[in-house]
C-alpha atoms as a PDB file:
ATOM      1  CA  UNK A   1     -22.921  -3.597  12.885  1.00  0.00           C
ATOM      2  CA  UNK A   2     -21.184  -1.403  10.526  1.00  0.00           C
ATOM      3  CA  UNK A   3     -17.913  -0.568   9.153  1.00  0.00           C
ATOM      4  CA  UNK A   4     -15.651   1.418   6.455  1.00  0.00           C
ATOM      5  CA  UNK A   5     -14.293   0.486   3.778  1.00  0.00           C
ATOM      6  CA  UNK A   6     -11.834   3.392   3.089  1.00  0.00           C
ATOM      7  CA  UNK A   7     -10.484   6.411   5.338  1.00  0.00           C
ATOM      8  CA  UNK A   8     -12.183   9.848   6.233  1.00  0.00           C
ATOM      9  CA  UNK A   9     -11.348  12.768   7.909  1.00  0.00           C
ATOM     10  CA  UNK A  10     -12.348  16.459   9.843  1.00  0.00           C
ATOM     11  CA  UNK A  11     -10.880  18.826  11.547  1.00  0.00           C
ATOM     12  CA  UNK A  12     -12.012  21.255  14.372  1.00  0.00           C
ATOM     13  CA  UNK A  13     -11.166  23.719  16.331  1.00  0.00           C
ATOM     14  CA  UNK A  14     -11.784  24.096  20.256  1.00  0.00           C
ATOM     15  CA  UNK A  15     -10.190  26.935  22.466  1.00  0.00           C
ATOM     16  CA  UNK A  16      -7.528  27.247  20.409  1.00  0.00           C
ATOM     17  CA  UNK A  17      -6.384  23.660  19.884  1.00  0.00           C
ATOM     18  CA  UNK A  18      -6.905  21.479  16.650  1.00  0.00           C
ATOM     19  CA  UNK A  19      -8.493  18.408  16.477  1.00  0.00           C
ATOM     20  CA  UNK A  20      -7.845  16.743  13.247  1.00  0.00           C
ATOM     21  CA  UNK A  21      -9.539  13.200  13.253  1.00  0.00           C
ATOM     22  CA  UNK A  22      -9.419  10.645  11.116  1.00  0.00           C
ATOM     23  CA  UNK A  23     -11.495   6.950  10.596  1.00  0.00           C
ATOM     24  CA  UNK A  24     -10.308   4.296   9.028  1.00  0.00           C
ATOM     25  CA  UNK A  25     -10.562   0.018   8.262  1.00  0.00           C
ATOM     26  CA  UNK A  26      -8.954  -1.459  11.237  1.00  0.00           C
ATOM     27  CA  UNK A  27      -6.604  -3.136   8.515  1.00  0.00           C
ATOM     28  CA  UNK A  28      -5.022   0.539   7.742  1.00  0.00           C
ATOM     29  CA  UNK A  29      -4.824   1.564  11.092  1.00  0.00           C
ATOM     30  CA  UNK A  30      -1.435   0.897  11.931  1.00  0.00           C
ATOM     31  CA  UNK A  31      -0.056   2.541   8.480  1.00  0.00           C
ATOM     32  CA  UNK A  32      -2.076   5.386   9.383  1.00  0.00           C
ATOM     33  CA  UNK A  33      -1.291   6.148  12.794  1.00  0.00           C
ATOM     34  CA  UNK A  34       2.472   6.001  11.059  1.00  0.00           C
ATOM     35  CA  UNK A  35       1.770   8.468   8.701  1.00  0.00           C
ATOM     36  CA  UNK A  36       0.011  10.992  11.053  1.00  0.00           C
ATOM     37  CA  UNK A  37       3.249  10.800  13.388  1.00  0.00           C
ATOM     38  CA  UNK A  38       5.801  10.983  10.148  1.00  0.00           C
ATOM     39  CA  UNK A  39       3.197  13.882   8.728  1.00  0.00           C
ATOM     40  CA  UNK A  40       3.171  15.392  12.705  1.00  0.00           C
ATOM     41  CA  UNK A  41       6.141  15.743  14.939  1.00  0.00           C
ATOM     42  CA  UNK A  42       4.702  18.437  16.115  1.00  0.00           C
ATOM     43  CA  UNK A  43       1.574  16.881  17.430  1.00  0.00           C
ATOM     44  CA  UNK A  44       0.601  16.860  21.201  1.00  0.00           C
ATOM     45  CA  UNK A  45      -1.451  13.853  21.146  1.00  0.00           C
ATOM     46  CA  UNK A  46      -2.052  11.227  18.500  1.00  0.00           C
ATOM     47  CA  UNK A  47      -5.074   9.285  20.579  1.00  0.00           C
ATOM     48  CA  UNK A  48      -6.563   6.151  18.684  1.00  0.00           C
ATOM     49  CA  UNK A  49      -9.161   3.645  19.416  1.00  0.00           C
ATOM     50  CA  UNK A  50     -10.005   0.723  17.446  1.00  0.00           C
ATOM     51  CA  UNK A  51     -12.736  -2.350  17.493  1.00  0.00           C
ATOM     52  CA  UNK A  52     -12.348  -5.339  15.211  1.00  0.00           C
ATOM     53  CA  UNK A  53     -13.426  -8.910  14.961  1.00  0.00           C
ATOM     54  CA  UNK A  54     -10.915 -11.769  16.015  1.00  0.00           C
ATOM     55  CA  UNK A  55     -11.156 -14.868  14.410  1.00  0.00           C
ATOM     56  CA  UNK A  56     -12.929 -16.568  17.105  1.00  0.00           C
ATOM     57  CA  UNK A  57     -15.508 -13.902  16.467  1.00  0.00           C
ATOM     58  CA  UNK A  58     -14.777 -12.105  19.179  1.00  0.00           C
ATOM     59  CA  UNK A  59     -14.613  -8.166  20.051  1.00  0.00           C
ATOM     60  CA  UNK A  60     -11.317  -6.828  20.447  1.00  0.00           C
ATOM     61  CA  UNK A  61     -11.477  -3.553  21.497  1.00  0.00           C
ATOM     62  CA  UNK A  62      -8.390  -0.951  22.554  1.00  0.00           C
ATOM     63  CA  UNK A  63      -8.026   3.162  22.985  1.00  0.00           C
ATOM     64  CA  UNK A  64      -4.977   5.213  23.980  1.00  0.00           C
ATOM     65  CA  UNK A  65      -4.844   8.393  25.751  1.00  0.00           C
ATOM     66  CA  UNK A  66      -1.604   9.203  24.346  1.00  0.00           C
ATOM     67  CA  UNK A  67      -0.247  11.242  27.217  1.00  0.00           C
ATOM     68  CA  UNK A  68      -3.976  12.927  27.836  1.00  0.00           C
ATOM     69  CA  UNK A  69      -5.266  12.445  31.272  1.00  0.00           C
ATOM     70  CA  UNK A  70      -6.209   8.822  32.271  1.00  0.00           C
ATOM     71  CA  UNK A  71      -9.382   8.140  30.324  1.00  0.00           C
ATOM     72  CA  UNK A  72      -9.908  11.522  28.925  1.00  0.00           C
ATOM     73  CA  UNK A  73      -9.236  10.935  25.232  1.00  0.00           C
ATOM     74  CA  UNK A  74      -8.928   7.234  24.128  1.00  0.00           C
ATOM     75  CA  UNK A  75     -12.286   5.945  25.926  1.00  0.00           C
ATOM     76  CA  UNK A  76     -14.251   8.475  24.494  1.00  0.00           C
ATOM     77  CA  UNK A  77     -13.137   8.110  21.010  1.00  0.00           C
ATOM     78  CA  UNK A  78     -13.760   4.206  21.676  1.00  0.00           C
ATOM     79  CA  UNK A  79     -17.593   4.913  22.754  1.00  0.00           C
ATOM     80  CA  UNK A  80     -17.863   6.914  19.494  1.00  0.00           C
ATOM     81  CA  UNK A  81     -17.078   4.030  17.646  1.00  0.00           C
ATOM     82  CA  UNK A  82     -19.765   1.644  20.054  1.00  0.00           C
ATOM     83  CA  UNK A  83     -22.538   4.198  19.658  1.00  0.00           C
ATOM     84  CA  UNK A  84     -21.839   4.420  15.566  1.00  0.00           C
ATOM     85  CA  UNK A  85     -22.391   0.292  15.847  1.00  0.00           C
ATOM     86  CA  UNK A  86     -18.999   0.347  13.869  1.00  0.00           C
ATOM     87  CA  UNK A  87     -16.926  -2.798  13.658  1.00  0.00           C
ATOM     88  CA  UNK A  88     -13.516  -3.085  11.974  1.00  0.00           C
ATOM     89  CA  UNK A  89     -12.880   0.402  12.166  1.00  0.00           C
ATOM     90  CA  UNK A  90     -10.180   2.981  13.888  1.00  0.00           C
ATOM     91  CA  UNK A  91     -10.110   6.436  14.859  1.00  0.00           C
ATOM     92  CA  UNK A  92      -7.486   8.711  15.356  1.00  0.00           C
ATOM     93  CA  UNK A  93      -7.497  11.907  16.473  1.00  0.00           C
ATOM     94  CA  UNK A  94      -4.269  14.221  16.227  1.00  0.00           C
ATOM     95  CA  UNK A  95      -4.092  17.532  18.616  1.00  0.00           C
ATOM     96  CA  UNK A  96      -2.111  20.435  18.410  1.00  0.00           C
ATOM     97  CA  UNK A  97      -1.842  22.171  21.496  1.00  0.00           C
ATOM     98  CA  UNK A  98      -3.145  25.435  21.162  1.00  0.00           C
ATOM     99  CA  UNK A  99      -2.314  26.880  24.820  1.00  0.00           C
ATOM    100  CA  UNK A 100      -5.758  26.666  26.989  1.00  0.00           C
ATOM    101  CA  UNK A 101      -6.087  24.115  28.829  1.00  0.00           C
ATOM    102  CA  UNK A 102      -9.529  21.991  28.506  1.00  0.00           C
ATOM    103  CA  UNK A 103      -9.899  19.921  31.525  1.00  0.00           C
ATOM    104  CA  UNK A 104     -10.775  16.388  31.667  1.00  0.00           C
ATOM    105  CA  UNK A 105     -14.290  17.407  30.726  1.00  0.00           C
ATOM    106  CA  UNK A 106     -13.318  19.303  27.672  1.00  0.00           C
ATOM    107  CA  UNK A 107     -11.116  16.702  26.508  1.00  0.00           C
ATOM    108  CA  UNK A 108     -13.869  14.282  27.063  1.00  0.00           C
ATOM    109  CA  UNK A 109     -16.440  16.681  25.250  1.00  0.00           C
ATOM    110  CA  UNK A 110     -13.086  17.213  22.698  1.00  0.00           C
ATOM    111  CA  UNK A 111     -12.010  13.996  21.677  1.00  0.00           C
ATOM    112  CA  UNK A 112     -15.704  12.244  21.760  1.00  0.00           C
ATOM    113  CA  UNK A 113     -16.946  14.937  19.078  1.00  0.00           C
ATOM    114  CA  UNK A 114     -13.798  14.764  16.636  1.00  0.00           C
ATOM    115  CA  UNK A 115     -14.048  11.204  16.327  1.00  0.00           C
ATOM    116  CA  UNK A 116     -18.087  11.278  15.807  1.00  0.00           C
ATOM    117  CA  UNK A 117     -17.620  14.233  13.399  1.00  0.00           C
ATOM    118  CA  UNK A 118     -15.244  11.633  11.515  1.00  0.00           C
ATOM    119  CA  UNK A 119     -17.732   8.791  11.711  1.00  0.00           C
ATOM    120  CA  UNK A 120     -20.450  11.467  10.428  1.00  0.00           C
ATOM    121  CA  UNK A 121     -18.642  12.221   6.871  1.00  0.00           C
ATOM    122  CA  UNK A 122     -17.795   8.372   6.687  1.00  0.00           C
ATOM    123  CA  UNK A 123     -19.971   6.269   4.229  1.00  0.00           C
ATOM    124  CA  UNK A 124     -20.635   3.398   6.436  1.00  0.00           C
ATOM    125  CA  UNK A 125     -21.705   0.017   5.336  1.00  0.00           C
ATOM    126  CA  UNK A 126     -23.488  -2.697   6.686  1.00  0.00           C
ATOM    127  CA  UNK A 127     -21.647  -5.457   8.251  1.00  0.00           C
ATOM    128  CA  UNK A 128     -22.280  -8.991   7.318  1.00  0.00           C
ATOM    129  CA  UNK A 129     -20.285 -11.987   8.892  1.00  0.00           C
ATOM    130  CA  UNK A 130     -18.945 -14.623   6.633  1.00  0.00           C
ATOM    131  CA  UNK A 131     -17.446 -17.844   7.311  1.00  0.00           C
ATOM    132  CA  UNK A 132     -15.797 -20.607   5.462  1.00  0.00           C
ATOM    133  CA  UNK A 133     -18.283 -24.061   5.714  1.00  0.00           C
ATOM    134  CA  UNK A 134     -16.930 -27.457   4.220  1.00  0.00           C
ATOM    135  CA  UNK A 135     -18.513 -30.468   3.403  1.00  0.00           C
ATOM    136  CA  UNK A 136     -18.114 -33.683   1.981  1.00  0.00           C
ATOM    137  CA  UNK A 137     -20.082 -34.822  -1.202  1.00  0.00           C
ATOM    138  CA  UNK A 138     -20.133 -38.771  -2.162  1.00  0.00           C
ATOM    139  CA  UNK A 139     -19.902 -39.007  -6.119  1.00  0.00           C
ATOM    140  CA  UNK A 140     -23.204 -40.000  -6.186  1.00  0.00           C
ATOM    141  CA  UNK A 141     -24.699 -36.645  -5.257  1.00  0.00           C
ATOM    142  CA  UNK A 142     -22.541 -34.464  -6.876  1.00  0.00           C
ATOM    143  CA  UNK A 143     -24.655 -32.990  -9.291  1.00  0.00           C
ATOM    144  CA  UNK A 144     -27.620 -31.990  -6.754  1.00  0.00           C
ATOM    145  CA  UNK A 145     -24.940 -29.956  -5.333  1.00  0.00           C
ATOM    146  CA  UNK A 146     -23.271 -28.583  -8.010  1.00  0.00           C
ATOM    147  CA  UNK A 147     -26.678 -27.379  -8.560  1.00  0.00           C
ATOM    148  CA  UNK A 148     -27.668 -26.007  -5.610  1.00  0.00           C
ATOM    149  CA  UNK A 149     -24.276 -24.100  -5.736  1.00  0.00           C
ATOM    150  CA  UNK A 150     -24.735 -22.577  -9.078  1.00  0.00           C
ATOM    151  CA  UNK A 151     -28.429 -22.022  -8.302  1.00  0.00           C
ATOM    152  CA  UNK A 152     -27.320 -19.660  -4.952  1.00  0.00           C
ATOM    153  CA  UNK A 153     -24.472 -18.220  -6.512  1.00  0.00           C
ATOM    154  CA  UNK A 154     -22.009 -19.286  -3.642  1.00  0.00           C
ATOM    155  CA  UNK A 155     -18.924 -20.067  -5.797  1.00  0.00           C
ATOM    156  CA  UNK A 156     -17.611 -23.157  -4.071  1.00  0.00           C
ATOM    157  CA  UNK A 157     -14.037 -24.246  -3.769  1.00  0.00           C
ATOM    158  CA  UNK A 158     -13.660 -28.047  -4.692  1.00  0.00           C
ATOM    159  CA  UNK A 159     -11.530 -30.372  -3.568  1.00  0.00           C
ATOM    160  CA  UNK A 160     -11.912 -34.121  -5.490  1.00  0.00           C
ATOM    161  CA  UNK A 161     -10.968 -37.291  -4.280  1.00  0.00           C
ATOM    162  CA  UNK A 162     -11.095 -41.015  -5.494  1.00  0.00           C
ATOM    163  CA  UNK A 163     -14.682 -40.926  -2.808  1.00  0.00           C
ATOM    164  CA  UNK A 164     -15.739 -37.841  -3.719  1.00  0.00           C
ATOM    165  CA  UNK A 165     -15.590 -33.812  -3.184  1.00  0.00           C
ATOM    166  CA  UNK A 166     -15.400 -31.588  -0.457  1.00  0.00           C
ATOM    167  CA  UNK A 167     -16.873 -28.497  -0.793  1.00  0.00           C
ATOM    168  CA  UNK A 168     -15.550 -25.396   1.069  1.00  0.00           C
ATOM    169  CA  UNK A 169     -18.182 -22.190   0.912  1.00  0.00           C
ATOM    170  CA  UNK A 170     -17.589 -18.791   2.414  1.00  0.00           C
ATOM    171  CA  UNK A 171     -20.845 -18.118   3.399  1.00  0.00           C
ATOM    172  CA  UNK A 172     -23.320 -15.917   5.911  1.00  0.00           C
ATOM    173  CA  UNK A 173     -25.418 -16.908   8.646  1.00  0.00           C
ATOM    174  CA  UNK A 174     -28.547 -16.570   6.324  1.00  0.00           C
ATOM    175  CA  UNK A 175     -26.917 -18.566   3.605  1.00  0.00           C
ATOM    176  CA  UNK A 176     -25.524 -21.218   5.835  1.00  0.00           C
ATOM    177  CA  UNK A 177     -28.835 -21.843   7.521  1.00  0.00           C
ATOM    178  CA  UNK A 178     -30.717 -22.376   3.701  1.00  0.00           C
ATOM    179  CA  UNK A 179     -27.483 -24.718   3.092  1.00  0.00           C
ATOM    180  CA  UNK A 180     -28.331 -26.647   6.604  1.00  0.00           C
ATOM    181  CA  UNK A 181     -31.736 -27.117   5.522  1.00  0.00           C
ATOM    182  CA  UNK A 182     -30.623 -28.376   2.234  1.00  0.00           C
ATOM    183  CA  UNK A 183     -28.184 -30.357   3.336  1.00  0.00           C
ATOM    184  CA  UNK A 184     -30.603 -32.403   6.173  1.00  0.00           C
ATOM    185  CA  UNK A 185     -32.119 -34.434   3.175  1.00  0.00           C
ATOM    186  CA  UNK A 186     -28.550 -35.884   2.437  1.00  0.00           C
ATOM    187  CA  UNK A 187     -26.999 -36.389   5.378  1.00  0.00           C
ATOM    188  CA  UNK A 188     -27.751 -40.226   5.662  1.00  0.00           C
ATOM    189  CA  UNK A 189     -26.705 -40.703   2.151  1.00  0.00           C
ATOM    190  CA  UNK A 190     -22.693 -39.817   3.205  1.00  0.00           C
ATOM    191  CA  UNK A 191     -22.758 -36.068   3.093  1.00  0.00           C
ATOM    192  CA  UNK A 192     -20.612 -34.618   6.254  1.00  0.00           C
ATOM    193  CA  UNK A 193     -19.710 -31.330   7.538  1.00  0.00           C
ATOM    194  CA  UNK A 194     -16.104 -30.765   7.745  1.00  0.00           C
ATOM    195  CA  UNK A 195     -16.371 -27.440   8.896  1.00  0.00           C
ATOM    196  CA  UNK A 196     -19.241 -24.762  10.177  1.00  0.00           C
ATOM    197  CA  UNK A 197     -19.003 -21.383  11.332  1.00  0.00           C
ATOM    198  CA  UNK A 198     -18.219 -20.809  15.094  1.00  0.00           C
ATOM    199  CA  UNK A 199     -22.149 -18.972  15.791  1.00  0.00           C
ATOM    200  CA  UNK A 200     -23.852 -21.855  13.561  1.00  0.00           C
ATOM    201  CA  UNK A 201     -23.171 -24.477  16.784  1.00  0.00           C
ATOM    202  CA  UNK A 202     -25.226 -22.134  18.638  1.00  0.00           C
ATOM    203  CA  UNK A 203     -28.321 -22.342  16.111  1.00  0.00           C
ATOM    204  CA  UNK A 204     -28.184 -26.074  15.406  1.00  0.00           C
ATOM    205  CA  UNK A 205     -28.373 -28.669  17.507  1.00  0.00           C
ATOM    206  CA  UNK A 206     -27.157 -31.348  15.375  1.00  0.00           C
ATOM    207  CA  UNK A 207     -24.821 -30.454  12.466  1.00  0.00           C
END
């Protein structure tokens, strides 16, 4: 998977009509497609699709046709964004009508290019899933994980109480698996998960 971290843009012209598109972090895409209709009154068509990650770590996916025939528009710019492997991430493409009519194929063929002529000039960058993992330290062991922390660089929140500390990391897969492994030796001496991240139950059997 991969995603943006900042907004790009192209324009083209087909038979006429102008295809300005535009990609963007799913977190700007709602002050963008604002913009483009403050910046556009004139516009045909403002057609958008976007894909992002829901906290359940789930794929949310949506497109609009924006007045465009039925599936002609938002669907394709939506399989631009599957085929780029792009999570995260919005497109919208604005269209000025230039007076020939396309066709649902053309505005298939129309649409699909503008937003993968977008993705093209975007820098994207390789998605990595993080999630937050907690666990609970006895006094005792403290310092074998304050080591291990500094030692991996993972910058743990801590939490103390009159038993001990709880530990909250924001960590990936990768680093959560090392931290399993670690953590297996201890386990009988009082350390205990609070939290793990949602795809972890599906790699471990006992956490």
């Amino acid at each position: 998977m991969y995603f943006v971290k900042e907004c790009y843009s192209h324009e083209q012209d087909i038979k006429k009509s102008n295809f300005a598109s535009y990609i963007c972090p799913f977190s700007e895409f709602d002050s963008l497609r604002a913009k483009l209709k403050d910046e556009n009154p004139k516009a045909a068509h403002i057609v958008w699709a976007y894909r992002y990650y829901n906290k359940y770590f789930q794929i949310v996916e949506n497109s609009s046709d924006d007045g465009e025939p039925k599936g002609s528009s938002g669907p394709p710019c939506l399989d631009a964004l599957r085929g780029a492997n792009l999570i995260d991430t919005a497109v919208i493409v604005v269209r000025y009508f230039g007076g020939v009519k396309l066709g649902v194929g053309g505005l298939v063929r129309a649409y699909g290019s503008s937003a993968n002529l977008a993705i093209n000039k975007a820098q994207l960058i390789k998605y990595v899933s993080r999630n937050i993992a907690s666990l609970f330290v006895p006094f005792s062991l403290l310092s074998r994980f304050d080591y291990y922390d500094d030692k991996n660089g993972l910058n743990a929140d801590k939490s103390y109480s009159q038993s001990g500390c709880v530990y909250e990391f924001n960590l990936s897969l990768d680093e959560f698996a090392n931290l399993h492994k670690f953590v297996l030796g201890y386990e009988m001496a009082g350390v205990e998960y609070y939290a793990v991240p949602l795809e972890a139950k599906n790699l471990f059997i006992k956490i």
